[in-house]
Protein backbone atom coordinates (compact mmCIF):
# COMPACT_ATOMS: atom_id res chain seq x y z
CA UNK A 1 0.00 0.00 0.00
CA UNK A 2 2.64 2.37 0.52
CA UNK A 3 4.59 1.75 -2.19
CA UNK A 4 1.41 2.36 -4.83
CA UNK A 5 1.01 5.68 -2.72
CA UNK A 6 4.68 6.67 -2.95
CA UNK A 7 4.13 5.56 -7.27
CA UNK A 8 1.19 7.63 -7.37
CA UNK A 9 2.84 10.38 -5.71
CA UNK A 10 5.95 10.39 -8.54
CA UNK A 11 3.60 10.02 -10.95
CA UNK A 12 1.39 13.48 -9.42
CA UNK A 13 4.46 15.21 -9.11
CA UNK A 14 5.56 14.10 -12.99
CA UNK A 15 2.28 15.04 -14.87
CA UNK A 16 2.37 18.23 -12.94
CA UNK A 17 5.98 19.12 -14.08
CA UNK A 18 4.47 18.43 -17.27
CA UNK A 19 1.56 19.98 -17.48
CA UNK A 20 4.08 22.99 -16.29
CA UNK A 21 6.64 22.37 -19.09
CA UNK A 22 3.58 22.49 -21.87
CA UNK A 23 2.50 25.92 -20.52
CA UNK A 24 5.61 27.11 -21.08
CA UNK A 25 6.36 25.43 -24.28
CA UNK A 26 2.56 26.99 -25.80
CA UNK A 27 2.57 27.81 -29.55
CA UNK A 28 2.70 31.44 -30.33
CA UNK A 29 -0.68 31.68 -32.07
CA UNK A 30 -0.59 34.76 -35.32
CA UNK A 31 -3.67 36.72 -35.45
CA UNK A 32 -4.43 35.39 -38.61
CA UNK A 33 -4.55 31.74 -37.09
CA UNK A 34 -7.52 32.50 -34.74
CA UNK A 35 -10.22 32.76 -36.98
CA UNK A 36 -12.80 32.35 -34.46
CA UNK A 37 -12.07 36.03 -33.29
CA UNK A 38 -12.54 37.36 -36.99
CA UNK A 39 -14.71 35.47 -38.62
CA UNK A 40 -17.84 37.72 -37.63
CA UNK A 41 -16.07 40.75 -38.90
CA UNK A 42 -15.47 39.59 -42.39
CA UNK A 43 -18.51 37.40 -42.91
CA UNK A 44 -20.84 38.71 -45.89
CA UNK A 45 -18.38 41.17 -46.17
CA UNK A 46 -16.05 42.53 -49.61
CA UNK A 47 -12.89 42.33 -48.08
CA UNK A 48 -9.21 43.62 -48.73
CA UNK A 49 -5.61 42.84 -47.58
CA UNK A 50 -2.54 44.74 -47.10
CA UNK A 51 0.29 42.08 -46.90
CA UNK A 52 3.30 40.25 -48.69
CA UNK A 53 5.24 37.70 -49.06
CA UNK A 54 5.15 38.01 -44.68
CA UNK A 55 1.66 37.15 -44.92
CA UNK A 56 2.04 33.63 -43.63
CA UNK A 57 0.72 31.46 -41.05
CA UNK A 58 2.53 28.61 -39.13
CA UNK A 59 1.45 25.96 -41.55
CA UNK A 60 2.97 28.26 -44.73
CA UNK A 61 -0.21 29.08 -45.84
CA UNK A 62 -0.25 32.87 -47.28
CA UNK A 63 -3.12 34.89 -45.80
CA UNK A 64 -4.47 35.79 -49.16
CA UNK A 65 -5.29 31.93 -49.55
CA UNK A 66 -6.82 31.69 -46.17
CA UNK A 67 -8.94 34.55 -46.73
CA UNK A 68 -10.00 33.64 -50.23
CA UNK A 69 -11.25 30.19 -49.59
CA UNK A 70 -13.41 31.24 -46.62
CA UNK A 71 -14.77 35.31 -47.22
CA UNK A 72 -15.33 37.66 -50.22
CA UNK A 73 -11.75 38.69 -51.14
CA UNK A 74 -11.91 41.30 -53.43
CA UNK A 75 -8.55 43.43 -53.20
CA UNK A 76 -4.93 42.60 -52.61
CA UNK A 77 -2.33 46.09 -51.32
CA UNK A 78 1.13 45.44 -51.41
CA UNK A 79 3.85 47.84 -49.87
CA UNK A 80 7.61 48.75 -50.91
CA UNK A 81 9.44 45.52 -52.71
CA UNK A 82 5.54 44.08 -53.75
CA UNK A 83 3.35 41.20 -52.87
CA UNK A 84 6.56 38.41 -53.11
CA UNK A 85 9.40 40.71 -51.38
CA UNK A 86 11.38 40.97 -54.91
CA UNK A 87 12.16 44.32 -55.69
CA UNK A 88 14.76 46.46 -54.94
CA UNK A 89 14.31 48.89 -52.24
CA UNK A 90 13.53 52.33 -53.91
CA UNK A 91 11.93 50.75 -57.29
CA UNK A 92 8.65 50.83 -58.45
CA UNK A 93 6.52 48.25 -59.37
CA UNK A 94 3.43 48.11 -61.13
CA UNK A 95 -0.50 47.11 -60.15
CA UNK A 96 -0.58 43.31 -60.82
CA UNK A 97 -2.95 40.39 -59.97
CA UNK A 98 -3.02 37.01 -57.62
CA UNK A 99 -4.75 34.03 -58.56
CA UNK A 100 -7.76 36.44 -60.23
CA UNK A 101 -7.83 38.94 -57.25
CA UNK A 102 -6.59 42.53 -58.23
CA UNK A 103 -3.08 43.80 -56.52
CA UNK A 104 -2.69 47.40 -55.79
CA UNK A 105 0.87 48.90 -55.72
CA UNK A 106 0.97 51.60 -52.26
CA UNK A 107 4.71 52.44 -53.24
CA UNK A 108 5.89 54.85 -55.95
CA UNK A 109 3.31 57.76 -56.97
CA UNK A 110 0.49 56.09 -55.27
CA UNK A 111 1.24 55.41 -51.63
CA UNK A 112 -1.95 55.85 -50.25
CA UNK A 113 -5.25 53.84 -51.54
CA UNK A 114 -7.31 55.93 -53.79
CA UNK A 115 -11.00 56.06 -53.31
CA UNK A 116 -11.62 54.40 -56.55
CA UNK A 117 -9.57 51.07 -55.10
CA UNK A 118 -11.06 51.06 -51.27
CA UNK A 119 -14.89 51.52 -53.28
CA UNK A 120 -13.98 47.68 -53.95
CA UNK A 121 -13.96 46.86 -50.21
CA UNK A 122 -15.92 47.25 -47.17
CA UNK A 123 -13.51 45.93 -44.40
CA UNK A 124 -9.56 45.87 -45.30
CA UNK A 125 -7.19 43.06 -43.59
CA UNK A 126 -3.78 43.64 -42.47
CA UNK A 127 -1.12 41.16 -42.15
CA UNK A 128 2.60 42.20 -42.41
CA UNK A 129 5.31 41.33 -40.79
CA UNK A 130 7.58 44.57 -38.96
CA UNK A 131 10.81 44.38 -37.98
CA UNK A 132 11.16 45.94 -34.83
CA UNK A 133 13.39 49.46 -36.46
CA UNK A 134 11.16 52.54 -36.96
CA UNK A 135 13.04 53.65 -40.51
CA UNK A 136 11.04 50.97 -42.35
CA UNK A 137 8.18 51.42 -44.49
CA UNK A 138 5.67 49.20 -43.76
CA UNK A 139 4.39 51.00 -41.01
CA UNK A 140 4.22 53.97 -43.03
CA UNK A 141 1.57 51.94 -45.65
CA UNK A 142 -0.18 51.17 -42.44
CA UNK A 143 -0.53 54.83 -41.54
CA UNK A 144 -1.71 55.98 -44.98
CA UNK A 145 -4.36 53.05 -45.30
CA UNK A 146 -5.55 54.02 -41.82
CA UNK A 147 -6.10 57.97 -42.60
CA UNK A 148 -7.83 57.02 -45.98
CA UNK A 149 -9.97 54.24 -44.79
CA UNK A 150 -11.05 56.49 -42.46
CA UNK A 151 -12.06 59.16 -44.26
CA UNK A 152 -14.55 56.83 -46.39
CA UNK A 153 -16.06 55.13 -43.12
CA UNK A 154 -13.87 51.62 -44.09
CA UNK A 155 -12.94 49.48 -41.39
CA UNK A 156 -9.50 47.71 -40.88
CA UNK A 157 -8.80 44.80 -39.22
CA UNK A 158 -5.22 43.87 -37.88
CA UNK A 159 -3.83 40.63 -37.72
CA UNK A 160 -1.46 41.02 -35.18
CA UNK A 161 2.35 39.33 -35.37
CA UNK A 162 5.24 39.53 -32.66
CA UNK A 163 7.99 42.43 -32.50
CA UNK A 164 10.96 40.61 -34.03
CA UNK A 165 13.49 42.15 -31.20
CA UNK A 166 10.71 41.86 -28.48
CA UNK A 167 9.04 44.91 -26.58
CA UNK A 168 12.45 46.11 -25.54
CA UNK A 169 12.57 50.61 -26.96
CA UNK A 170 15.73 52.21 -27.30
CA UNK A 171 17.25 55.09 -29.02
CA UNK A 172 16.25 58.72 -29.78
CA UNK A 173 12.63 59.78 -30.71
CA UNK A 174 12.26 60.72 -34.44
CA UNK A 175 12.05 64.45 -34.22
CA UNK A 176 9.13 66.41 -36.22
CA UNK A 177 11.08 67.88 -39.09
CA UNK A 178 12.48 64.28 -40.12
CA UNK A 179 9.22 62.59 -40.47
CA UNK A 180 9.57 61.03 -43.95
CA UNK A 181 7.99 58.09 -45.38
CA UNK A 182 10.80 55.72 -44.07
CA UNK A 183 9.50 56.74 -40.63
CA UNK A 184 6.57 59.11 -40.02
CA UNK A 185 5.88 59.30 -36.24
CA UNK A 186 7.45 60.01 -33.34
CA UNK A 187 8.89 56.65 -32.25
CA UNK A 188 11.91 55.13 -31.02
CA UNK A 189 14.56 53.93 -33.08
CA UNK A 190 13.73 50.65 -31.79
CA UNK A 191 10.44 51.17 -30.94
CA UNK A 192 9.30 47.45 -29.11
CA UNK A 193 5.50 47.65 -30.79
CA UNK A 194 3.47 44.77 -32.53
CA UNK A 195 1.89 46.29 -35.91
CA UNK A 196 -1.53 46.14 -33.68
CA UNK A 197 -0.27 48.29 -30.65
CA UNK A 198 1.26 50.83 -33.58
CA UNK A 199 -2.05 50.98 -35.01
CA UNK A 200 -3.93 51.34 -31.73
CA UNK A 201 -1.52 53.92 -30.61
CA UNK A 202 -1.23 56.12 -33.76
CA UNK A 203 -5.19 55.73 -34.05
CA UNK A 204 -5.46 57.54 -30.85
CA UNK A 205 -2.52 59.78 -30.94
CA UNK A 206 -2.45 60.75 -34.58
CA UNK A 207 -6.78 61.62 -34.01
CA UNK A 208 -6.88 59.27 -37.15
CA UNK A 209 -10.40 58.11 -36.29
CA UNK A 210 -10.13 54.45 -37.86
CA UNK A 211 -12.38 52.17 -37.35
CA UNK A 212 -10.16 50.03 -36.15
CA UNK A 213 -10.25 45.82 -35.12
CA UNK A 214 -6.85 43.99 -33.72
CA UNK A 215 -6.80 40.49 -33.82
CA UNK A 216 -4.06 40.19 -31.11
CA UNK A 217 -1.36 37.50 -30.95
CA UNK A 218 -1.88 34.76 -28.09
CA UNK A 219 0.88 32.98 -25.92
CA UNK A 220 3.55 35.52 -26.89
CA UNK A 221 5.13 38.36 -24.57
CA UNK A 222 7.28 41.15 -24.83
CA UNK A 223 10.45 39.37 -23.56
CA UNK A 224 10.71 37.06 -26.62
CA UNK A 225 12.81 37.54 -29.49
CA UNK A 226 11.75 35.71 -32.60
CA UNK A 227 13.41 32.67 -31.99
CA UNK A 228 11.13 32.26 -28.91
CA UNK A 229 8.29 32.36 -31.09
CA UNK A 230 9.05 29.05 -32.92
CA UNK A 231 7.39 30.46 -35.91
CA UNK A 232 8.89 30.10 -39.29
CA UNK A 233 11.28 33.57 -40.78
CA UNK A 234 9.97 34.50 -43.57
CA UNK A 235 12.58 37.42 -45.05
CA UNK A 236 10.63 40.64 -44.66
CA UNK A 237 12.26 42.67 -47.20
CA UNK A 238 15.48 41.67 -49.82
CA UNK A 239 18.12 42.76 -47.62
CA UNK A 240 16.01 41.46 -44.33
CA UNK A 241 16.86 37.65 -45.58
CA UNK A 242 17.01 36.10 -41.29
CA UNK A 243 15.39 37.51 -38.10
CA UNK A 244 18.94 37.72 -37.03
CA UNK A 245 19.48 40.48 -39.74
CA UNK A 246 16.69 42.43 -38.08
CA UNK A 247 19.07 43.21 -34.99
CA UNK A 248 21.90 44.12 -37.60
CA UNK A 249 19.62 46.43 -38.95
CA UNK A 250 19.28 48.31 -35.73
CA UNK A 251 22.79 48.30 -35.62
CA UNK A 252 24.21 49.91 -38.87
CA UNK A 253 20.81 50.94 -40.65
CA UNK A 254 22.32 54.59 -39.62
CA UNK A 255 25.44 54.37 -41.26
CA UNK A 256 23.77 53.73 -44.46
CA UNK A 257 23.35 57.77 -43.81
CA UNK A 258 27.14 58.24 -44.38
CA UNK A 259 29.56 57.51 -46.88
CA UNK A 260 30.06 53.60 -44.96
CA UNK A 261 29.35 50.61 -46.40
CA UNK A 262 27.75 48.46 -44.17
CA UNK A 263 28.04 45.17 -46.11
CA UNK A 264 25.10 45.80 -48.62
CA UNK A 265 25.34 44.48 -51.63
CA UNK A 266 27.74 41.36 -49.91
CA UNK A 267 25.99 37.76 -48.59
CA UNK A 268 25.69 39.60 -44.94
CA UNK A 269 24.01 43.04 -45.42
CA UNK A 270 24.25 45.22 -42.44
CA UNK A 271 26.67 42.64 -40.91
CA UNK A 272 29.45 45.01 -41.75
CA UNK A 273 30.99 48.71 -41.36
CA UNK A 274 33.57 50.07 -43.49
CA UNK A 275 35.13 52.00 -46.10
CA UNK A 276 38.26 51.84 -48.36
CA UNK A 277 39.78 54.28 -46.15
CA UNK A 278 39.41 52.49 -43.43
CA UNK A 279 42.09 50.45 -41.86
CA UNK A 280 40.87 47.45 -40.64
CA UNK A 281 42.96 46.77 -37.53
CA UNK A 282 42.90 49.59 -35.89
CA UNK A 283 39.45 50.09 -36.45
CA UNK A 284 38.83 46.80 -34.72
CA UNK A 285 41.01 48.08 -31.87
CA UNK A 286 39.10 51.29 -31.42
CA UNK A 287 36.21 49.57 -31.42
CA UNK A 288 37.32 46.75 -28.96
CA UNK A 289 38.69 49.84 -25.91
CA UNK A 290 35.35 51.00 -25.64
CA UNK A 291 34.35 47.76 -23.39
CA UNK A 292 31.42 47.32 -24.77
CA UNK A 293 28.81 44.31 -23.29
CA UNK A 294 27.15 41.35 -25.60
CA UNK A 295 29.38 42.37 -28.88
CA UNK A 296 32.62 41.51 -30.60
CA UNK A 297 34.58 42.51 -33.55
CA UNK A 298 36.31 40.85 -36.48
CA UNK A 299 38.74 42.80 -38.94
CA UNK A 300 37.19 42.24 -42.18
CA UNK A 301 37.82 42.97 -45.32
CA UNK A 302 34.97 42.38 -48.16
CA UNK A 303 33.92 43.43 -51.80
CA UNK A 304 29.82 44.90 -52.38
CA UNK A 305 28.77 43.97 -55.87
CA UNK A 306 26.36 46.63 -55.72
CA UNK A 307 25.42 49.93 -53.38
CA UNK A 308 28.05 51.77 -51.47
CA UNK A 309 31.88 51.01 -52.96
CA UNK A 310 30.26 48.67 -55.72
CA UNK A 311 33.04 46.39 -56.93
CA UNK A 312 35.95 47.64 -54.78
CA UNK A 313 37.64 46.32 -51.79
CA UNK A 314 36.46 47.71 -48.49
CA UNK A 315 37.97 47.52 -45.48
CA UNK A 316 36.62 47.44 -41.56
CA UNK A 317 35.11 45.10 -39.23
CA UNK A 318 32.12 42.31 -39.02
CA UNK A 319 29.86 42.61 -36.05
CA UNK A 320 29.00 39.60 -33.78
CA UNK A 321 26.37 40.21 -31.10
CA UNK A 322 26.95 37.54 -28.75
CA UNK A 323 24.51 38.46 -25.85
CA UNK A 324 21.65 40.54 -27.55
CA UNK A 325 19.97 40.96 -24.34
CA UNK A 326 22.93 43.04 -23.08
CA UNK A 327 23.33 45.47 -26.25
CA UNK A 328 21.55 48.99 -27.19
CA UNK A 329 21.48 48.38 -30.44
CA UNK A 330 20.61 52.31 -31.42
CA UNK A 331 24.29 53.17 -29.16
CA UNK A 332 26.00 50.69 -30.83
CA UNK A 333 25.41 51.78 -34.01
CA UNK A 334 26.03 55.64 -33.00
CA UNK A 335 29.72 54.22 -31.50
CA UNK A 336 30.74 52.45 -35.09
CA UNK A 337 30.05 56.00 -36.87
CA UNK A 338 31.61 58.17 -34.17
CA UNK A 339 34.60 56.02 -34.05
CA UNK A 340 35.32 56.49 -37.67
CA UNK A 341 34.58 60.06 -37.30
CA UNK A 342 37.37 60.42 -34.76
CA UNK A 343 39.82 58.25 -36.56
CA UNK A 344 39.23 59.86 -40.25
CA UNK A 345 37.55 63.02 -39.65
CA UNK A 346 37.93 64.72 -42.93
CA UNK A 347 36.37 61.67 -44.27
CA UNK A 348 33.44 60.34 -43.09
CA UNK A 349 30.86 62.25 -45.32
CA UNK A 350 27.12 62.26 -45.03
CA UNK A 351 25.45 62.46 -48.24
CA UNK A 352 21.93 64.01 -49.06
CA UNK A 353 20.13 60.20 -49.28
CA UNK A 354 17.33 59.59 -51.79
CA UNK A 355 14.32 57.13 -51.65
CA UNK A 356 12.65 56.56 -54.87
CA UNK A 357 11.37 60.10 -56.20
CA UNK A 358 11.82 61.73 -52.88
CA UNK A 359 15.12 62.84 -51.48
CA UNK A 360 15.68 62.97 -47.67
CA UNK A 361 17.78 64.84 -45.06
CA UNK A 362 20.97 63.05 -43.84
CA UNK A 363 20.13 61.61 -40.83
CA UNK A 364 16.93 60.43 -42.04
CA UNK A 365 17.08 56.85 -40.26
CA UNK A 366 18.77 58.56 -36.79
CA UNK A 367 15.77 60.69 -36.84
CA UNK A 368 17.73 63.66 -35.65
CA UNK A 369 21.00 65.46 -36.62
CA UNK A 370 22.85 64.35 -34.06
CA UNK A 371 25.35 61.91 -36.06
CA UNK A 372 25.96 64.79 -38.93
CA UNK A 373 26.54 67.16 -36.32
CA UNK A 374 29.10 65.08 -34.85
CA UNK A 375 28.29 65.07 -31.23
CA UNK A 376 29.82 62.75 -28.76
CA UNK A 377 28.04 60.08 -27.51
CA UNK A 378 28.16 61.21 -23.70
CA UNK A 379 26.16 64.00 -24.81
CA UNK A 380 23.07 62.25 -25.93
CA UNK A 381 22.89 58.76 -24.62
CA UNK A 382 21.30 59.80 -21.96
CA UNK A 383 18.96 61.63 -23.57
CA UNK A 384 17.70 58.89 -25.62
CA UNK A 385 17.12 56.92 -22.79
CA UNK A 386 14.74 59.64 -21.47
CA UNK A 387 13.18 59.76 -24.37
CA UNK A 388 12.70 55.74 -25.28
CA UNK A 389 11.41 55.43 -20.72
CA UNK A 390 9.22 58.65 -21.80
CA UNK A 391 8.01 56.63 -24.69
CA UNK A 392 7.18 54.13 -22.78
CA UNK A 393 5.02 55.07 -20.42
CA UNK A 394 2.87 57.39 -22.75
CA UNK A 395 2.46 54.61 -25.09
CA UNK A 396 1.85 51.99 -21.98
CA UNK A 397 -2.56 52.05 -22.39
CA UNK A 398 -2.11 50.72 -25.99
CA UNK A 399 0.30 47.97 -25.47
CA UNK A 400 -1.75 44.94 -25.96
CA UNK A 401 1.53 42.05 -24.19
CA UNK A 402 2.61 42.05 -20.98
């Protein structure tokens, strides 16, 4: 007898430690996945999407498909690089189709849905995967669908999908004068928001007066980085191939605002900085004095075939973040351009940037002139911080993750 209690004691204590270990093993479910929380909203409804090549569920189904078999699908909005993430950044593409269903470019001279496209909808979908880095322009689309949606009474419905670099926000505020279409608010570099708490927020702070739905994400929290999720990368733009690059791009997306090459146009975009002026060595050992946590360098030496230094030799460092948890990505990426500055000061260079027909200020992915102004990094840093904790807690009612 005391033996079968002592068994069916283990085995209590085992199926709880189970039960325990599938909590914290549950699925991160997409907003497109729980159909029982949308399917009122679309039914008997002409519907629209705004997606790409993101646009997937766990399974690999695209959204389109999903949507298609089971409501009135009528319209089909793609953003920058189109509906299958091919073109170059900057290029324009043309209105196409998908499987019968009309696609509408938002990029090039139409950004914004014209009155004669949203006529074919009365409810549009959105399911896109972000990034995580406010000087992308996905969220911009987003914006622009939102203001003219809501000008014709339309509704839109989010799907929601997980921040990429979780709900951590860091780095200066976009100031006023460079809102541009690569980033139109007044968010953090990395601004730690799901697409549905950016449309909630701007909704309410912007006085946009969508009619607005979120399909929020379930099982996921703002701690987890993508690899937490357990959901399948699927590459968000052409230089965006991993989630990994993601982080890179909150690294050296900035530099791309100088005269650096930051590895576009190589196999590792935004993996590298440097420059054929550039000594490699030393620039390592600059780098590797300032101390810094979760991040090591690698003198590297590497040829774009296209962008920045096409088809020469460039010379720098690779960037390895070995403990992302412990690195500002926005200060990192500050630190690579002011160390260049103070090693080659009459040549670093920050040249008036262009994207597609509309040219932009330097600085345009910092957000503010700090970097072309040359300021030291002791003079700011804590600013930023101020400004990504002020961030914080004004945007705290519309995040939708604890």
């Amino acid at each position: 007898m005391k033996l079968k209690q002592i068994c069916l004691g283990l085995i209590s204590i085992l199926m709880f430690m189970l039960s325990g270990y599938c909590f914290a093993e549950k699925s991160v479910l997409l907003g497109v996945e729980r159909s029982e929380l949308y399917e009122g909203l679309l039914k008997g409804k002409r519907v629209g999407l705004f997606t790409n090549q993101t646009g997937m569920d766990r399974m690999l189904r695209h959204t389109a498909d999903i949507l298609r078999e089971r409501f009135n699908l009528t319209a089909i909005f793609v953003p920058e690089h189109g509906l299958y993430g091919a073109v170059t950044a900057g290029e324009n593409f043309a209105d196409s189709s998908y499987k019968g269903i009309k696609v509408y470019s938002l990029y090039g001279d139409t950004r914004r849905p014209t009155s004669e496209m949203l006529e074919q909808i009365d409810i549009i979908c959105v399911d896109i995967q972000d990034i995580g880095i406010r000087h992308y322009t996905y969220f911009s689309s987003l914006a622009y669908i939102m203001e003219e949606t809501a000008k014709l009474g339309k509704e839109v419905l989010i799907f929601d999908r997980p921040n990429p670099l979780g709900g951590k926000m860091e780095g200066p505020i976009l100031k006023p004068e460079w809102s541009s279409f690569i980033g139109l608010y007044q968010l953090p570099l990395r601004h730690g928001l799901t697409i549905g708490e950016f449309a909630g927020y701007i909704n309410a702070e912007q006085k946009l007066n969508c009619r607005l739905h979120i399909i929020p994400l379930a099982n996921w929290r703002r701690h987890m980085y993508w690899k937490d999720t357990k959901l399948f990368w699927v590459m968000t733009s052409p230089l965006i191939p991993t989630a990994d690059t993601a982080y890179m791009y909150g690294v050296t997306g900035v530099a791309g605002d100088t005269n650096l090459s930051v590895g576009v146009g190589t196999s590792k975009p935004f993996y590298f900085v440097g420059a054929p002026f550039v000594e490699g060595e030393k620039f390592k050992d600059e780098l590797t004095k300032l101390g810094l946590k979760g991040v090591a360098f690698r003198t590297a030496a590497f040829e774009p075939k296209y962008g920045t230094y096409s088809g020469k030799v460039v010379h720098g460092v690779e960037i390895y973040l070995t403990d992302v948890k412990r690195v500002n990505l926005p200060e990192l990426g500050y630190l690579l351009v002011h160390t260049v500055r103070k090693m080659y000061p009459d040549k670093l260079e920050f040249p008036l940037r262009g994207y597609g027909a509309q040219g932009y200020k330097t600085d345009a992915a910092l957000g503010e002139d700090s970097m072309s102004a040359g300021k030291a990094p002791e003079e700011i840093f804590h600013r930023w911080r101020e400004e990504a904790a002020d961030f914080q807690d004004k945007v705290q009612p519309f995040l939708l993750y604890k």
